[in-house]
PDB file of N, CA and C in Angstrom:
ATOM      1  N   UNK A   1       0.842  -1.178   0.000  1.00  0.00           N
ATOM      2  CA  UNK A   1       0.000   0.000   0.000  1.00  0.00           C
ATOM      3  C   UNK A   1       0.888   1.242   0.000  1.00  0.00           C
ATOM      4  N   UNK A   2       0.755   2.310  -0.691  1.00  0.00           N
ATOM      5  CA  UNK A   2       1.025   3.357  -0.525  1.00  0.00           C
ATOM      6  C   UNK A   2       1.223   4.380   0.101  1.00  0.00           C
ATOM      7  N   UNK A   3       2.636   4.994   0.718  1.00  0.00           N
ATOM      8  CA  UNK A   3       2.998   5.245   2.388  1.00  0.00           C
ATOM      9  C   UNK A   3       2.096   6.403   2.478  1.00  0.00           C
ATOM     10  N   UNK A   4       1.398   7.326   1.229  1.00  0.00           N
ATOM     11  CA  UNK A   4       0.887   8.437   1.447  1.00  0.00           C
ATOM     12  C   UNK A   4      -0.814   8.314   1.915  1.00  0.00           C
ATOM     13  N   UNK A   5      -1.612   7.060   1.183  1.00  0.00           N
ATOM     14  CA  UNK A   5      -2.652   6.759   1.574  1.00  0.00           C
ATOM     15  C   UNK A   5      -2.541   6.375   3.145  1.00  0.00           C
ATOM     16  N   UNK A   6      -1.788   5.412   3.627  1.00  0.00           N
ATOM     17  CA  UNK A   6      -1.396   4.948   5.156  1.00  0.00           C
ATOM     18  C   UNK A   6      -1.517   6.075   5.761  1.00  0.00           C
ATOM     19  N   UNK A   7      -0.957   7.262   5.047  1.00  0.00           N
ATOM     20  CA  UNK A   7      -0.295   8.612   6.318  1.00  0.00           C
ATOM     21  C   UNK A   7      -1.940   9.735   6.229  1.00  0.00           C
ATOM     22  N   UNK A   8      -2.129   9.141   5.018  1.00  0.00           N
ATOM     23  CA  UNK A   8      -3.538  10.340   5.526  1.00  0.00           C
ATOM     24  C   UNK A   8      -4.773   9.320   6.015  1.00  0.00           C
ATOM     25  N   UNK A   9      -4.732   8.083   5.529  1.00  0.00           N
ATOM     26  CA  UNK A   9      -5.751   6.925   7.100  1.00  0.00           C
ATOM     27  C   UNK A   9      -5.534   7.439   8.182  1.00  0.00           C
ATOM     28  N   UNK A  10      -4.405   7.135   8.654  1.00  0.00           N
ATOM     29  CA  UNK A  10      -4.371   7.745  10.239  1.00  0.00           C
ATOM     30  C   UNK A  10      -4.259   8.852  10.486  1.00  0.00           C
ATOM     31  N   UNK A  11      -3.779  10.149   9.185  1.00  0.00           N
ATOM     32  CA  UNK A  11      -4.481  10.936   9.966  1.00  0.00           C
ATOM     33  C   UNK A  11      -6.248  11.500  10.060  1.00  0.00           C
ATOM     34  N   UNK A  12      -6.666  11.022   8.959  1.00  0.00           N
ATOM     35  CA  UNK A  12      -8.359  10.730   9.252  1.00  0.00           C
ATOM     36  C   UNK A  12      -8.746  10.176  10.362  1.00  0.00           C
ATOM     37  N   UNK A  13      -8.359   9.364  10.822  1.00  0.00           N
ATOM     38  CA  UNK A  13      -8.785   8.741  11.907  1.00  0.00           C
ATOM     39  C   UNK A  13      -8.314   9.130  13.107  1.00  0.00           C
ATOM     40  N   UNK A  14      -7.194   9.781  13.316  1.00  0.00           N
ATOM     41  CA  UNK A  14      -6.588  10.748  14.565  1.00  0.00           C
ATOM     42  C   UNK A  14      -7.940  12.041  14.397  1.00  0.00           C
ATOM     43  N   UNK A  15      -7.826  12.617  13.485  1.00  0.00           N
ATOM     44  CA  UNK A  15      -8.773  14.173  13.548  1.00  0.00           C
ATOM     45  C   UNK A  15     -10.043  13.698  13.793  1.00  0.00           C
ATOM     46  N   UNK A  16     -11.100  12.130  13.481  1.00  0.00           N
ATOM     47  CA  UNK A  16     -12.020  11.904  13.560  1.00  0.00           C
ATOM     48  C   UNK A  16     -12.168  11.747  15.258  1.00  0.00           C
ATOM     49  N   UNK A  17     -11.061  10.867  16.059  1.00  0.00           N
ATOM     50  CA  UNK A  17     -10.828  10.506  17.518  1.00  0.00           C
ATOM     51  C   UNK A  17     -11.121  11.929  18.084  1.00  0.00           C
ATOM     52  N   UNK A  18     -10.103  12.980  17.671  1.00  0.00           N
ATOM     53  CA  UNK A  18      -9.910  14.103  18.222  1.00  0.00           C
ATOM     54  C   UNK A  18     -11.426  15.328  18.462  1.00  0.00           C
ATOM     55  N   UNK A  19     -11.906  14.782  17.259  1.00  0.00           N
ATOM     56  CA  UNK A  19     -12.898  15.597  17.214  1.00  0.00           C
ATOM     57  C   UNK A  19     -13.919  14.976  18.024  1.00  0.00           C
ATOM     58  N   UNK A  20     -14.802  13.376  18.002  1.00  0.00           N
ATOM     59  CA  UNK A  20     -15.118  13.094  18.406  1.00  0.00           C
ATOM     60  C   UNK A  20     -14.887  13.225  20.301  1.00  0.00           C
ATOM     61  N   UNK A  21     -13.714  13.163  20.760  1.00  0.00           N
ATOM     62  CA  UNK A  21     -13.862  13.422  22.031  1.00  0.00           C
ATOM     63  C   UNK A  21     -13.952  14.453  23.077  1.00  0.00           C
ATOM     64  N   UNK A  22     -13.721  15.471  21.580  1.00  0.00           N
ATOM     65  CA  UNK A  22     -13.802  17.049  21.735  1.00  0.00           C
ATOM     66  C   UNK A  22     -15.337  17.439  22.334  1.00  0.00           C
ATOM     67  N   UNK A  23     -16.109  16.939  21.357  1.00  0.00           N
ATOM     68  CA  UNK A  23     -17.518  16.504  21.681  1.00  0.00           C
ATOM     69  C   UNK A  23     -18.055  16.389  22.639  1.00  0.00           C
ATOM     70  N   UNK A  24     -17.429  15.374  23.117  1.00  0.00           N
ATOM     71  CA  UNK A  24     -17.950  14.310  24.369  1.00  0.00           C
ATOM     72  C   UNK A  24     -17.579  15.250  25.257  1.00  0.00           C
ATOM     73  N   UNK A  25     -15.903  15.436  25.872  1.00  0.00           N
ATOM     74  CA  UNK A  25     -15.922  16.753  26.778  1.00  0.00           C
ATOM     75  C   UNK A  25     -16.979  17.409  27.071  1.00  0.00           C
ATOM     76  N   UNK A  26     -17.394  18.472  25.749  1.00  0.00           N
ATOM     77  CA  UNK A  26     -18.283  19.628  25.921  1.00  0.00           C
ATOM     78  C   UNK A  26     -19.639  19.151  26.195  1.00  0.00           C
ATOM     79  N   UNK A  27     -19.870  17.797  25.603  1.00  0.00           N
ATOM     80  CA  UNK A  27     -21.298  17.799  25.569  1.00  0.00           C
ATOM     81  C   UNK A  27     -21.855  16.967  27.019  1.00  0.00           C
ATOM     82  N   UNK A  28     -21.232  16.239  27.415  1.00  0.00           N
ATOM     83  CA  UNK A  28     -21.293  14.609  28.137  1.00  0.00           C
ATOM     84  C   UNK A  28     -20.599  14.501  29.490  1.00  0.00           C
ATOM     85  N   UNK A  29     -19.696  15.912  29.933  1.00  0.00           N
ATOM     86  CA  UNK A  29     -18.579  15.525  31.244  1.00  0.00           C
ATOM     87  C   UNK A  29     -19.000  17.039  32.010  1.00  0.00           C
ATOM     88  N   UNK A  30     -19.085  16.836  33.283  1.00  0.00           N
ATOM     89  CA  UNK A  30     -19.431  17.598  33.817  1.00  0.00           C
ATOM     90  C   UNK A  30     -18.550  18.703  34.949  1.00  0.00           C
ATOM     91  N   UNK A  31     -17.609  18.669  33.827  1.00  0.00           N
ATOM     92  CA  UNK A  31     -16.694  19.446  34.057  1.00  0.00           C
ATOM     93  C   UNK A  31     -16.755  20.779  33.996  1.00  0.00           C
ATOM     94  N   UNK A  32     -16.090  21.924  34.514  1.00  0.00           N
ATOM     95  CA  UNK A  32     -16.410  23.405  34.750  1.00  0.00           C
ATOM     96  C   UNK A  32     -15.800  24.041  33.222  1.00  0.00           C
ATOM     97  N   UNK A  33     -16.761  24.837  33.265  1.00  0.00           N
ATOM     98  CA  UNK A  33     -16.468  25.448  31.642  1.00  0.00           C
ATOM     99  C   UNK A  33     -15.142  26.055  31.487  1.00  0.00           C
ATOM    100  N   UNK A  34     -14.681  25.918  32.395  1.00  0.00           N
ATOM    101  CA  UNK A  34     -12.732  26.847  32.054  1.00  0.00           C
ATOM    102  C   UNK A  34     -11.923  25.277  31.953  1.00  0.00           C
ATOM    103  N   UNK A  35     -12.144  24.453  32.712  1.00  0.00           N
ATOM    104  CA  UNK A  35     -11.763  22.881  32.456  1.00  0.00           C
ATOM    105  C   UNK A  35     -12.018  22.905  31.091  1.00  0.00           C
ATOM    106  N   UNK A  36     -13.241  22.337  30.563  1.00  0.00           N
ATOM    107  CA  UNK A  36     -13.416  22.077  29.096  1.00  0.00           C
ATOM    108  C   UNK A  36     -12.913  22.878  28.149  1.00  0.00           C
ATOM    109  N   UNK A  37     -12.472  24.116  28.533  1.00  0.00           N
ATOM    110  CA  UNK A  37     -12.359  25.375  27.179  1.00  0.00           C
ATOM    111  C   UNK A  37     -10.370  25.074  26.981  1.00  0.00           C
ATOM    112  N   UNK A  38     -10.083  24.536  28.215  1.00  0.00           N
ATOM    113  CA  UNK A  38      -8.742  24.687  28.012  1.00  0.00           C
ATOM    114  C   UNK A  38      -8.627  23.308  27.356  1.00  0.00           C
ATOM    115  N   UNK A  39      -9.466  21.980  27.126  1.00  0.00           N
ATOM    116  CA  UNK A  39      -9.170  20.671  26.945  1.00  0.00           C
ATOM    117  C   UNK A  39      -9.258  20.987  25.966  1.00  0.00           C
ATOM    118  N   UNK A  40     -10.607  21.682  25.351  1.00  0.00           N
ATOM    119  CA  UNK A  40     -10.487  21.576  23.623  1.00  0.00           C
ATOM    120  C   UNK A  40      -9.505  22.758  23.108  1.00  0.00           C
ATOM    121  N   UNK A  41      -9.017  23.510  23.886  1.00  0.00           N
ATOM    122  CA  UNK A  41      -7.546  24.491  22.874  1.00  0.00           C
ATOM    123  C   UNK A  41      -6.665  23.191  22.856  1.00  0.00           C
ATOM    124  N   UNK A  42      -6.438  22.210  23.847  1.00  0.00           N
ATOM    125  CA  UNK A  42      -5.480  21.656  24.006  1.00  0.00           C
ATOM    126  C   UNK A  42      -5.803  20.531  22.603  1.00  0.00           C
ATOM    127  N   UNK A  43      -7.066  20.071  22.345  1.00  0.00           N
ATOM    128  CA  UNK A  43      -7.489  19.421  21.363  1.00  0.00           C
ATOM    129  C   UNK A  43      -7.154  19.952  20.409  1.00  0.00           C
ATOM    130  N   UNK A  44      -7.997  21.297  20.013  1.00  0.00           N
ATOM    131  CA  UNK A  44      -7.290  22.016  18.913  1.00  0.00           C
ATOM    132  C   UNK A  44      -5.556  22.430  18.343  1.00  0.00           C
ATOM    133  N   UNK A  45      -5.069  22.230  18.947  1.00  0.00           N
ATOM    134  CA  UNK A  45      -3.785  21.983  18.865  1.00  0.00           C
ATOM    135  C   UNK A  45      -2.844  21.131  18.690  1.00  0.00           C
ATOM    136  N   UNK A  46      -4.007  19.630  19.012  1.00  0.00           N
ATOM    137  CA  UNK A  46      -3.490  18.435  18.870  1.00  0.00           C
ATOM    138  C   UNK A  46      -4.156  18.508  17.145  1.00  0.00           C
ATOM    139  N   UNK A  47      -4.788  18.946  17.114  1.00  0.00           N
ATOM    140  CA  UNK A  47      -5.615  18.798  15.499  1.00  0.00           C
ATOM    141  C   UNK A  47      -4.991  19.412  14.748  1.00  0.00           C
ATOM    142  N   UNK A  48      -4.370  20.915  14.660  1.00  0.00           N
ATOM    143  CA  UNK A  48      -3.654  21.459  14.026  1.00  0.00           C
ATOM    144  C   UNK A  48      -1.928  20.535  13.861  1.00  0.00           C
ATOM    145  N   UNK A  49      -1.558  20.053  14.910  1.00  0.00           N
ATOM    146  CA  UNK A  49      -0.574  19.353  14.631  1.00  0.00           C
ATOM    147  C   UNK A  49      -0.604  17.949  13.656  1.00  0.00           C
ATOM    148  N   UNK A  50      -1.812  17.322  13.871  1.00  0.00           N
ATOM    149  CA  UNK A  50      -2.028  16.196  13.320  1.00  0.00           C
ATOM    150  C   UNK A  50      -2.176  16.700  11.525  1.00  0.00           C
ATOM    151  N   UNK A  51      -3.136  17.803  11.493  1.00  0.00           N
ATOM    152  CA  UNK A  51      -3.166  18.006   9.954  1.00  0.00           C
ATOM    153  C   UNK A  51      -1.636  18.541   9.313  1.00  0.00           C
ATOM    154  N   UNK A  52      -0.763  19.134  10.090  1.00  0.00           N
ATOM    155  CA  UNK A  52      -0.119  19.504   9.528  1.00  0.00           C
ATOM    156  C   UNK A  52       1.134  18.639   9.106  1.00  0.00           C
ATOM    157  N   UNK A  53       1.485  17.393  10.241  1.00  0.00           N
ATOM    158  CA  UNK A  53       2.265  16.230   9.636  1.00  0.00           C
ATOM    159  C   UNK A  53       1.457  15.137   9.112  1.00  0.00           C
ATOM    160  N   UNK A  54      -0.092  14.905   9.006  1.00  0.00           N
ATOM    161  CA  UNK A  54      -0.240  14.092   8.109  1.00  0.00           C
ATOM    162  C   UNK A  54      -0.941  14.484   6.750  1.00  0.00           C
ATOM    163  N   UNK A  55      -1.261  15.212   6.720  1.00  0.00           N
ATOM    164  CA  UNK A  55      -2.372  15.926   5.178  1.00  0.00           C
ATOM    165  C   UNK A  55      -0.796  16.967   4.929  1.00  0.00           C
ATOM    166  N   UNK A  56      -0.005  17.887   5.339  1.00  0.00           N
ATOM    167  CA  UNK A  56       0.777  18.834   4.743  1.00  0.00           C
ATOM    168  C   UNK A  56       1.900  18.280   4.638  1.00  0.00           C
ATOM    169  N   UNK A  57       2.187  17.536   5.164  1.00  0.00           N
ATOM    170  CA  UNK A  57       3.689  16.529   4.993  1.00  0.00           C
ATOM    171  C   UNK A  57       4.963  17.619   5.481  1.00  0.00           C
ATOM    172  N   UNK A  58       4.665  18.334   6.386  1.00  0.00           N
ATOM    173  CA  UNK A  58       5.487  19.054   7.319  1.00  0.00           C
ATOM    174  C   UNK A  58       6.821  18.513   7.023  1.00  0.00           C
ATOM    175  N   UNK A  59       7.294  17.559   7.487  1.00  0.00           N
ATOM    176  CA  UNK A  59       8.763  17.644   7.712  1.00  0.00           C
ATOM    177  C   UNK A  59       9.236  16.556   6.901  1.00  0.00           C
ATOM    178  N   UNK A  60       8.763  16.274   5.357  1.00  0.00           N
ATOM    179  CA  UNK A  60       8.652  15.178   4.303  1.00  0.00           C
ATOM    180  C   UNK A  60       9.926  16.583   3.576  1.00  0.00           C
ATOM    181  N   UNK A  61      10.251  15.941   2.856  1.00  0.00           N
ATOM    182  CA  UNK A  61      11.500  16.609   1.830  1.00  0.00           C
ATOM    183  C   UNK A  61      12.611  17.128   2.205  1.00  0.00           C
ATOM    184  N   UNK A  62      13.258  17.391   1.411  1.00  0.00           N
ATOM    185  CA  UNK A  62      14.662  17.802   1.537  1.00  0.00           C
ATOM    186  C   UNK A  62      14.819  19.018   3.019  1.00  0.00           C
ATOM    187  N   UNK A  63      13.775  19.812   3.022  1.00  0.00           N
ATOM    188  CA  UNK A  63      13.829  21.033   3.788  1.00  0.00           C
ATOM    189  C   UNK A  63      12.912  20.868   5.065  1.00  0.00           C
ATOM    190  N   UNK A  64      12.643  19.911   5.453  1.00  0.00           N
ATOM    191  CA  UNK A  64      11.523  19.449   6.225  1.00  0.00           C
ATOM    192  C   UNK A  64      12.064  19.984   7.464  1.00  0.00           C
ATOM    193  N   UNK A  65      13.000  19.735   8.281  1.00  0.00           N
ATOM    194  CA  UNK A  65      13.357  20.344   9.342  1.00  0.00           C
ATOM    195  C   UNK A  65      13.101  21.925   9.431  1.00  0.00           C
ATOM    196  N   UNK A  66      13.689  22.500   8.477  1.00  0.00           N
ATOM    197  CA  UNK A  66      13.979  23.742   8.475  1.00  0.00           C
ATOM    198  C   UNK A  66      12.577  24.386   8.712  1.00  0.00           C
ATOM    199  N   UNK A  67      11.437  23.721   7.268  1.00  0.00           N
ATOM    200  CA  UNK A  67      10.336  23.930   7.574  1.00  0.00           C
ATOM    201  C   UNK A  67       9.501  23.900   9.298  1.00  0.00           C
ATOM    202  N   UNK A  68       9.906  23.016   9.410  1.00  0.00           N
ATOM    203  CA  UNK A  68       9.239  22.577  10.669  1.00  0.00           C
ATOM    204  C   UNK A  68       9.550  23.672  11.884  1.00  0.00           C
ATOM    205  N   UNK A  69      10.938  23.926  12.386  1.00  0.00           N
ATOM    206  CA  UNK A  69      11.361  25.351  12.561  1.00  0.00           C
ATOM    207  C   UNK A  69      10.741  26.291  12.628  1.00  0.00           C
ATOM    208  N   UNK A  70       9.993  26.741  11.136  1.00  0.00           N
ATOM    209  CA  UNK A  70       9.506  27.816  10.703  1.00  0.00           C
ATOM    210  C   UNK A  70       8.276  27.947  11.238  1.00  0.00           C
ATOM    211  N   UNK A  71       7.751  27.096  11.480  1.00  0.00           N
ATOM    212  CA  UNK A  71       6.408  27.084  11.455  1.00  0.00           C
ATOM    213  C   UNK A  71       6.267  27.206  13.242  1.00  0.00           C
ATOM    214  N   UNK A  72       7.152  26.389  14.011  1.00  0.00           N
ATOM    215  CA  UNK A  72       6.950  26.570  15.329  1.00  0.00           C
ATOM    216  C   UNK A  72       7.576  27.518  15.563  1.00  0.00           C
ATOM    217  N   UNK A  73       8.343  28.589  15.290  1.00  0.00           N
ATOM    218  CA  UNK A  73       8.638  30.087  15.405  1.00  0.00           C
ATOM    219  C   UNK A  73       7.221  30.757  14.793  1.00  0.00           C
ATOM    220  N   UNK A  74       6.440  30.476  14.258  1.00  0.00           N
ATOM    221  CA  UNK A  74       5.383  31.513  13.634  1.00  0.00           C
ATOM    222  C   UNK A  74       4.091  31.050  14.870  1.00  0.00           C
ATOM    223  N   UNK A  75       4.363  29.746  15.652  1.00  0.00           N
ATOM    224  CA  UNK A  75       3.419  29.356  16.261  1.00  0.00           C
ATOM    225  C   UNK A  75       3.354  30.332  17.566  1.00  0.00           C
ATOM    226  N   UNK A  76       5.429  30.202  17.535  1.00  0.00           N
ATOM    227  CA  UNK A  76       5.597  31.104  19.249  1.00  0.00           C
ATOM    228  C   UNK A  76       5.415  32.638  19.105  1.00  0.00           C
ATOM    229  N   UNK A  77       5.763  33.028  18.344  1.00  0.00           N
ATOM    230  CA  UNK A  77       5.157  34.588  17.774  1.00  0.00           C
ATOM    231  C   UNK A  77       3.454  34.764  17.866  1.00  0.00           C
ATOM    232  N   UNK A  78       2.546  34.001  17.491  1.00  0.00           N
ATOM    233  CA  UNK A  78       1.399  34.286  17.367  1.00  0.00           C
ATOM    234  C   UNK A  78       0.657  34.208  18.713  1.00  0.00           C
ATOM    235  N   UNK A  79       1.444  32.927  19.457  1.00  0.00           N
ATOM    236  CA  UNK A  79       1.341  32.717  21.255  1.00  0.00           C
ATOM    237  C   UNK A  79       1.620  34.170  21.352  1.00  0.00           C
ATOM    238  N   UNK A  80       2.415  34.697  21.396  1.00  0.00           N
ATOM    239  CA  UNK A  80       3.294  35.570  22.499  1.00  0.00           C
ATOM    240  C   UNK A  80       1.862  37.020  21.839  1.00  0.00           C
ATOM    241  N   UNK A  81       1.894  37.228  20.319  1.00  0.00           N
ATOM    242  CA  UNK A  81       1.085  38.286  20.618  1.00  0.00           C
ATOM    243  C   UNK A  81      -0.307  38.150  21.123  1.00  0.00           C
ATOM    244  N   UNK A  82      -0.790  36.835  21.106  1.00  0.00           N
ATOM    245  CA  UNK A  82      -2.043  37.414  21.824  1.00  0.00           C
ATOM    246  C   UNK A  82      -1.957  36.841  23.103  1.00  0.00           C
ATOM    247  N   UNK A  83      -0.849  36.418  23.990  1.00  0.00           N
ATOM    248  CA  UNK A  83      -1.308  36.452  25.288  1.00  0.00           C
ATOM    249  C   UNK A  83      -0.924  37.944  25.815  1.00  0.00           C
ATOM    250  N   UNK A  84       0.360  38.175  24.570  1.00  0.00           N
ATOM    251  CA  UNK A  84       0.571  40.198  25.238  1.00  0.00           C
ATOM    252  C   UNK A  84      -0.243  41.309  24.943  1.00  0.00           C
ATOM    253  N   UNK A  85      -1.225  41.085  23.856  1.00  0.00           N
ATOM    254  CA  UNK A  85      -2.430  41.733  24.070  1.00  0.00           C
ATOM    255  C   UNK A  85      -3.310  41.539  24.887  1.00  0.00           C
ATOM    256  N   UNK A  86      -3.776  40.402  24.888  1.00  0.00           N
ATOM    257  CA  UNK A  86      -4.629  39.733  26.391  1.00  0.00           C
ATOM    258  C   UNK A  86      -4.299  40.744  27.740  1.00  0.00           C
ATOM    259  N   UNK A  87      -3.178  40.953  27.903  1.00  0.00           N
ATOM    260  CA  UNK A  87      -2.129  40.544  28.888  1.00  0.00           C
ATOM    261  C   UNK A  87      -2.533  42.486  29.015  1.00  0.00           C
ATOM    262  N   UNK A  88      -2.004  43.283  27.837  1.00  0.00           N
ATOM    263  CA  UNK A  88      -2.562  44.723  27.842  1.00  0.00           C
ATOM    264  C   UNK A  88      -3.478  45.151  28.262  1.00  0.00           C
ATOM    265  N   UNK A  89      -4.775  44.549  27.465  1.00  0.00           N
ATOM    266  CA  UNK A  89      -5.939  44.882  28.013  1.00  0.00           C
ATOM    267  C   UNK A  89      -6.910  44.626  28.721  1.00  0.00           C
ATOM    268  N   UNK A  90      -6.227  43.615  29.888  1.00  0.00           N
ATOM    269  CA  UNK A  90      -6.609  43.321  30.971  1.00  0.00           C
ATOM    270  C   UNK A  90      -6.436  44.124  32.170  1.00  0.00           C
ATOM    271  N   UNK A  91      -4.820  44.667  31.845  1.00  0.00           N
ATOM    272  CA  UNK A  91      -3.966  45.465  32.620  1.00  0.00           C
ATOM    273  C   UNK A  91      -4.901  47.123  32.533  1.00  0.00           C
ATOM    274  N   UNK A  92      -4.760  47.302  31.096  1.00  0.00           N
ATOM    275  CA  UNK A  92      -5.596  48.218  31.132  1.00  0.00           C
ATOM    276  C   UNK A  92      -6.933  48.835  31.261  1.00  0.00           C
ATOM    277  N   UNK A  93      -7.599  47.699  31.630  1.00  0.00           N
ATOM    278  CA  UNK A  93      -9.209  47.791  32.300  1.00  0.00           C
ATOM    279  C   UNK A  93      -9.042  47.693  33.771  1.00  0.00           C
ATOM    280  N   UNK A  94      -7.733  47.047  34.142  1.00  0.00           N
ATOM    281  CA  UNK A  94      -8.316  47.430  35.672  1.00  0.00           C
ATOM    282  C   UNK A  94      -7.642  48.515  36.210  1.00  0.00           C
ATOM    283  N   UNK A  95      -6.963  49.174  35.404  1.00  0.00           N
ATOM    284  CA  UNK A  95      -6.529  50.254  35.657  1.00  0.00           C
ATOM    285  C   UNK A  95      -7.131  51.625  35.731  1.00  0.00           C
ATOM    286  N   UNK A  96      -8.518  51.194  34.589  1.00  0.00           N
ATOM    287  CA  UNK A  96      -9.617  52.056  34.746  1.00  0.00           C
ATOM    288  C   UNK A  96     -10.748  51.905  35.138  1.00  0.00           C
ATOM    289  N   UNK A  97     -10.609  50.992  36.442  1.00  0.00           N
ATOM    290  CA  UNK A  97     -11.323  50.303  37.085  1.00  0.00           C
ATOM    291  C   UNK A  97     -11.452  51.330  38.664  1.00  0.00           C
TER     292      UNK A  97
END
């Protein structure tokens, strides 16, 4: 069988798991809504990782590392600005509080 069909089976079936229990969390566990909100970022993140080494072939070719690199520097940049906006205008509401 073909290593590329194999690599996008599982990852169909990882994003189907992922999503499915994403679900269940929110819908089915009676857990406090800041519990669940942080499980499914944490889901969502497992999903974004899964599509991106099995459907984008992330770190497949000659440049794959480098790529890979790139992309988790664009991940920590996009972290950093919105927890430092977060982070602003939190500061700055209770300041005009």
């Amino acid at each position: 069988m073909n290593k590329t069909v194999v690599t996008h089976t599982v990852g169909l079936i990882f994003s189907i798991v992922l999503t499915l229990v994403a679900v269940y969390v929110m819908l089915y566990t009676g857990m406090s809504l800041q519990v669940r909100t942080s499980i499914i970022i944490g889901f969502a993140f497992l999903q974004a990782l899964v599509q991106l080494l099995m459907f984008m072939h992330l770190t497949e070719g000659p440049d794959g590392r480098a790529t890979a690199f790139k992309v988790l520097f664009a991940v920590i940049i996009t972290l950093l600005v919105i927890i430092g906006t977060y982070w602003v205008m939190v500061g700055g509401h209770s300041a005009h509080m």
